[in-house]
N, C-alpha and C. Protein backbone atom coordinates (compact mmCIF):
# COMPACT_ATOMS: atom_id res chain seq x y z
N UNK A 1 51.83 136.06 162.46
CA UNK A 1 53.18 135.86 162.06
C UNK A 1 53.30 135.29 160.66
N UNK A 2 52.43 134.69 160.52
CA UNK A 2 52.34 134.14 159.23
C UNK A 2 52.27 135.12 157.90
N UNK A 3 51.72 136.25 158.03
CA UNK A 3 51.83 137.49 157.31
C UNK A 3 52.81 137.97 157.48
N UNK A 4 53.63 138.17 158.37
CA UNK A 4 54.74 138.60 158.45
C UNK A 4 56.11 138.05 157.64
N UNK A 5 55.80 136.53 158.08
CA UNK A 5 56.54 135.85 157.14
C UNK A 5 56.89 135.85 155.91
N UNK A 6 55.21 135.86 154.97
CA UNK A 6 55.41 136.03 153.50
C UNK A 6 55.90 137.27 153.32
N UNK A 7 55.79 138.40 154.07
CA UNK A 7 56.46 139.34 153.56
C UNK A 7 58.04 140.03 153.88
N UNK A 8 58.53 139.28 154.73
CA UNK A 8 59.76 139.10 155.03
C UNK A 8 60.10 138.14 153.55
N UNK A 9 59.89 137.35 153.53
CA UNK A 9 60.21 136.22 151.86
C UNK A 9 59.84 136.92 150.83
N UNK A 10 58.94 137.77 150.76
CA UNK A 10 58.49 138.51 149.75
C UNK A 10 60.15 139.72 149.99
N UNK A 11 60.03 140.62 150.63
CA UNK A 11 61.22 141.22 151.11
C UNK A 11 62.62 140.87 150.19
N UNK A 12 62.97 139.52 150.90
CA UNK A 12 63.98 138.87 150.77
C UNK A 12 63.95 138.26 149.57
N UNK A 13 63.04 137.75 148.52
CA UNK A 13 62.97 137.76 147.13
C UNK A 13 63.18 138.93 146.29
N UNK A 14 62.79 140.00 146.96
CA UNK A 14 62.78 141.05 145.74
C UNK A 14 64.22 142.19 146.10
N UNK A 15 64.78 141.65 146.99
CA UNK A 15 66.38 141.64 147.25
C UNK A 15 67.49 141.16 146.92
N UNK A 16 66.80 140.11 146.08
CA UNK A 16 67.59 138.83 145.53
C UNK A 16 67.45 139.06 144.31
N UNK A 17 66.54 139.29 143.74
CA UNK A 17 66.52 139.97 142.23
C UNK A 17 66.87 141.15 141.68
N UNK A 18 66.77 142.07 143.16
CA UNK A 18 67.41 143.62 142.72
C UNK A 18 68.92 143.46 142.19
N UNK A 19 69.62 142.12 143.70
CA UNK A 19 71.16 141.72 143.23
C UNK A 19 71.27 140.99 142.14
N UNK A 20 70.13 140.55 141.67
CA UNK A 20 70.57 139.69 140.52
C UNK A 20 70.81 140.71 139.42
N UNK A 21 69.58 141.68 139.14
CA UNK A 21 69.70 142.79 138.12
C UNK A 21 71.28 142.96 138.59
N UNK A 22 71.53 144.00 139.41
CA UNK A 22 72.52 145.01 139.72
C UNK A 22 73.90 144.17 139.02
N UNK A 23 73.89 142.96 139.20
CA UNK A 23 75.21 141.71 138.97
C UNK A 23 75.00 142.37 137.33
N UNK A 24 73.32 141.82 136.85
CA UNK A 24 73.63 141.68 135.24
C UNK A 24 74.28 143.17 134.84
N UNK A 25 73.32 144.19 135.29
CA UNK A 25 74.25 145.65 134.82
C UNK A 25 75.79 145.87 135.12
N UNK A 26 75.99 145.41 136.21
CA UNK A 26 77.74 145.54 136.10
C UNK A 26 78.42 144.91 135.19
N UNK A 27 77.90 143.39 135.05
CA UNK A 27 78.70 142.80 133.70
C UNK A 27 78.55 143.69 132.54
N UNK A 28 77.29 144.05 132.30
CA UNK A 28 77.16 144.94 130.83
C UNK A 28 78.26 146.00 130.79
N UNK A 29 78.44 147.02 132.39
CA UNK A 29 79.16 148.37 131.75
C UNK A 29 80.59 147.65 131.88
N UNK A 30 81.18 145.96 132.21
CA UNK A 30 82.30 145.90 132.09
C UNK A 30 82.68 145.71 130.85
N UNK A 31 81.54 145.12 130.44
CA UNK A 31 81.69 144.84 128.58
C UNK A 31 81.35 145.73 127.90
N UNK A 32 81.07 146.96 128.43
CA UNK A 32 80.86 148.23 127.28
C UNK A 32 82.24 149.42 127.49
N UNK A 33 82.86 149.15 128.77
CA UNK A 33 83.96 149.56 129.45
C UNK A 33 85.37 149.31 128.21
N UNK A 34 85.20 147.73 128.22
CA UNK A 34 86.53 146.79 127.34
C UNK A 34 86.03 147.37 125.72
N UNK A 35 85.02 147.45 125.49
CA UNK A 35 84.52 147.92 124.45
C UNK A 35 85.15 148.97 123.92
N UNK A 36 85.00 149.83 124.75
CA UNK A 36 85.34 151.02 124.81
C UNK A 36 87.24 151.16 125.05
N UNK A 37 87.53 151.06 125.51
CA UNK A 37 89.25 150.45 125.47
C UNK A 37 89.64 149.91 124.12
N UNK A 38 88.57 148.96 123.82
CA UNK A 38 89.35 148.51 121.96
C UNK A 38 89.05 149.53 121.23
N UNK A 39 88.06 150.41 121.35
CA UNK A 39 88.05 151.37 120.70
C UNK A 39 89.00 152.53 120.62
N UNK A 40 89.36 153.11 121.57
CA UNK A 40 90.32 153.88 121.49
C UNK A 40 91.59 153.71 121.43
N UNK A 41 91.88 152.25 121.48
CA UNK A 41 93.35 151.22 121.10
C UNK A 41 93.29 152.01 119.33
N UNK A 42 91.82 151.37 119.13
CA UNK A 42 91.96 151.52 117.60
C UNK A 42 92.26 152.70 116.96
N UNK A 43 91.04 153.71 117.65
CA UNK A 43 91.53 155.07 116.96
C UNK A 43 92.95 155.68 117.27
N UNK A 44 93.79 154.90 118.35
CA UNK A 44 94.89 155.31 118.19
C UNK A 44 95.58 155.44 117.58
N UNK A 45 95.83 153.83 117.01
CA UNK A 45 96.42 153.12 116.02
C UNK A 45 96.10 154.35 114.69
N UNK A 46 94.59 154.04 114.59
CA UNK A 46 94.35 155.00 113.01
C UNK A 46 95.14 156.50 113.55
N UNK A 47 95.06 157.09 114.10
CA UNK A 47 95.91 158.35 114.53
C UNK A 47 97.22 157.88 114.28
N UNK A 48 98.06 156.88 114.11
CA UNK A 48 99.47 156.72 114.23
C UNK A 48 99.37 156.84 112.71
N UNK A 49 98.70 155.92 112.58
CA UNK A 49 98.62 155.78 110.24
C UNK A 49 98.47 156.97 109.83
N UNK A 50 97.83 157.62 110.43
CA UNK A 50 97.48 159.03 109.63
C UNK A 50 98.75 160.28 109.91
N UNK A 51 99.33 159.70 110.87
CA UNK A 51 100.41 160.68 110.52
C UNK A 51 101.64 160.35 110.10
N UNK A 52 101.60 159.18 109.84
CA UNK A 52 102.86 158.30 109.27
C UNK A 52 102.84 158.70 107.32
N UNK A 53 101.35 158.39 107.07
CA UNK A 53 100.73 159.00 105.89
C UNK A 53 101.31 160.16 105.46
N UNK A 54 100.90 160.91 106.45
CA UNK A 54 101.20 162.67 106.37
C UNK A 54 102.89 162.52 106.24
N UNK A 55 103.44 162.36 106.99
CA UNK A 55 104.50 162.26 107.12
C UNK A 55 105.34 161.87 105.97
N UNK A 56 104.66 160.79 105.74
CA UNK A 56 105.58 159.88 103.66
C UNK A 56 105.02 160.94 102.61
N UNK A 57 103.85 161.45 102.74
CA UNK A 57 103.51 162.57 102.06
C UNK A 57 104.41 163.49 101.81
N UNK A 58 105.11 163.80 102.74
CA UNK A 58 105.54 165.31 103.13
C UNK A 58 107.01 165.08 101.82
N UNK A 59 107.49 163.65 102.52
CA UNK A 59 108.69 163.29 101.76
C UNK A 59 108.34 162.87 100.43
N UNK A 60 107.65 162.82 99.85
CA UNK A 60 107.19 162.55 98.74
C UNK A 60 107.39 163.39 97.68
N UNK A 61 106.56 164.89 98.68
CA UNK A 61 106.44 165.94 97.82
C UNK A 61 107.74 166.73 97.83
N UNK A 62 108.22 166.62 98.69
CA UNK A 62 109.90 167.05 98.61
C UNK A 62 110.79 166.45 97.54
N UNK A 63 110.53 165.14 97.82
CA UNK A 63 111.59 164.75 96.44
C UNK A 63 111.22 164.98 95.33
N UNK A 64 109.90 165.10 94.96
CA UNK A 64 109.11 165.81 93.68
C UNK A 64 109.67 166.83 93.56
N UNK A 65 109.79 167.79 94.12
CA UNK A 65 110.47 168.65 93.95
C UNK A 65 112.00 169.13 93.53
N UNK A 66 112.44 168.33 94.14
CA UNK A 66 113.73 168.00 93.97
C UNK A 66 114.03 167.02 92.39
N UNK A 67 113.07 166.39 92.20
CA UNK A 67 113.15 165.38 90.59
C UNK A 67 112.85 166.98 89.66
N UNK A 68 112.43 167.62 90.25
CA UNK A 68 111.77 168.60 89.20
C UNK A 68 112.44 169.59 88.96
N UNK A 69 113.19 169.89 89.90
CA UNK A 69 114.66 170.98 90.00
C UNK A 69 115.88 170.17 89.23
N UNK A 70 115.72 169.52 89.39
CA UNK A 70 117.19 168.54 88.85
C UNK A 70 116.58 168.17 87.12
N UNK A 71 115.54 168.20 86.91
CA UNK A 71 115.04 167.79 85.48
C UNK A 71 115.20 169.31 84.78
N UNK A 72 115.13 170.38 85.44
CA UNK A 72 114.97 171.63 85.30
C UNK A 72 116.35 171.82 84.61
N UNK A 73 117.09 171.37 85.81
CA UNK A 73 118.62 172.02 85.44
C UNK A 73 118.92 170.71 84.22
N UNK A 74 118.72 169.23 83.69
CA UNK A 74 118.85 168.78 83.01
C UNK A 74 118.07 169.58 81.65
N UNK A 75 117.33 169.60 81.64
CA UNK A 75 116.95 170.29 80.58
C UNK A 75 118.02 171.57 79.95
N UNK A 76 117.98 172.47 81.09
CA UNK A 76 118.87 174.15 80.77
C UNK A 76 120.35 173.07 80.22
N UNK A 77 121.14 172.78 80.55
CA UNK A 77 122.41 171.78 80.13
C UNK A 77 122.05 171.42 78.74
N UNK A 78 120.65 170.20 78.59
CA UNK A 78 120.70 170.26 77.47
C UNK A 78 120.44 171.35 76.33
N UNK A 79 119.78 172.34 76.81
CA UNK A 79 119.74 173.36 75.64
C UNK A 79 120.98 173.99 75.60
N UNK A 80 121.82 174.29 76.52
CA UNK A 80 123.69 175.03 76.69
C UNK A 80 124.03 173.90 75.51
N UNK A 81 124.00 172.66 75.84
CA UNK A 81 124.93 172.01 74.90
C UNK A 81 124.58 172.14 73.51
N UNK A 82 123.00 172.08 72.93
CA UNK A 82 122.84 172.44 71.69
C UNK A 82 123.30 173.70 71.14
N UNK A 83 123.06 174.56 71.82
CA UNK A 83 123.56 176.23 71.35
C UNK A 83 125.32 175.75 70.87
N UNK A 84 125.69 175.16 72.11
CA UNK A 84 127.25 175.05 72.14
C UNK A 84 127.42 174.18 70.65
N UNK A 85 126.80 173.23 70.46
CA UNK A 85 126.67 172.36 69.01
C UNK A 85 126.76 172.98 67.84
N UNK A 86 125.59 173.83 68.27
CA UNK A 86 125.43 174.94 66.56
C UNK A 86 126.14 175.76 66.81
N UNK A 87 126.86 176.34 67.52
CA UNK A 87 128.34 177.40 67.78
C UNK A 87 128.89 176.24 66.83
N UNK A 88 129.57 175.63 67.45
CA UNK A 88 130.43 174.49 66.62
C UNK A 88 130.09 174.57 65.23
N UNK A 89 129.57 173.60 65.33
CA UNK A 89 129.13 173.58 63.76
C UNK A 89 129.35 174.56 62.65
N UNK A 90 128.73 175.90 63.18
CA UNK A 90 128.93 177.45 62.38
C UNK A 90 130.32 177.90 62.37
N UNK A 91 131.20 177.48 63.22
CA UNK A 91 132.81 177.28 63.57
C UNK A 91 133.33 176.81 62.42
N UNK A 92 133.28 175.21 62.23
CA UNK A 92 133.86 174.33 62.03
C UNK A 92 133.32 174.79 60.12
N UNK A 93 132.17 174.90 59.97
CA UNK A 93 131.71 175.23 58.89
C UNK A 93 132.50 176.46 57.77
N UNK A 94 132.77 177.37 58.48
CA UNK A 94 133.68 178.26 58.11
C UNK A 94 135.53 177.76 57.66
N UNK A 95 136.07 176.76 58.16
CA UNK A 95 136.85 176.24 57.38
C UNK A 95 136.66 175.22 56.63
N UNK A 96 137.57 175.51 55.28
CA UNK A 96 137.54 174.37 53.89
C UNK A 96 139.02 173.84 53.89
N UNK A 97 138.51 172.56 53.35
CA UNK A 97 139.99 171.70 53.40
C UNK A 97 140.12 171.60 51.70
């Protein structure tokens, strides 16, 4: 019985350490689990920036466009008004007082 014993304790030790491992690995995949959760919190987040980005982009290049159409037509105005100037002028030039 006495053989029996140590290996019943032998048994029952190396049952006790299997649970001890098995405990430590569950803590690990809970902390690689949460890990993993801040991670994809994060890349969310960066997914929100990046299309908020895109997005101010978009309006950006629109109003560029729009500064550039409107500078366009400022420009054509100012050349109408010079022509219209030297009309004048060649007008006004033709009478003597």
């Amino acid at each position: 019985m006495n053989e029996a014993g140590r290996s019943f304790r032998d048994i029952v030790d190396r049952v006790t350490n299997v649970s001890g491992q098995t405990e430590e690995v569950s803590a690990v995949v809970q902390q690689l689990s949460g890990g993993a959760q801040l991670m994809l919190a994060s890349i969310q987040q960066i997914a929100q920036v990046s299309e908020q980005a895109a997005d101010n982009t978009q309006h950006i290049a629109a109003a560029t466009e729009e500064q550039t159409a409107s500078m366009e037509e400022v420009s054509a105005s100012a050349q109408a008004l010079a022509k219209m100037a030297e009309d004048l002028q060649t007008a006004v030039s033709r009478f003597k007082l």
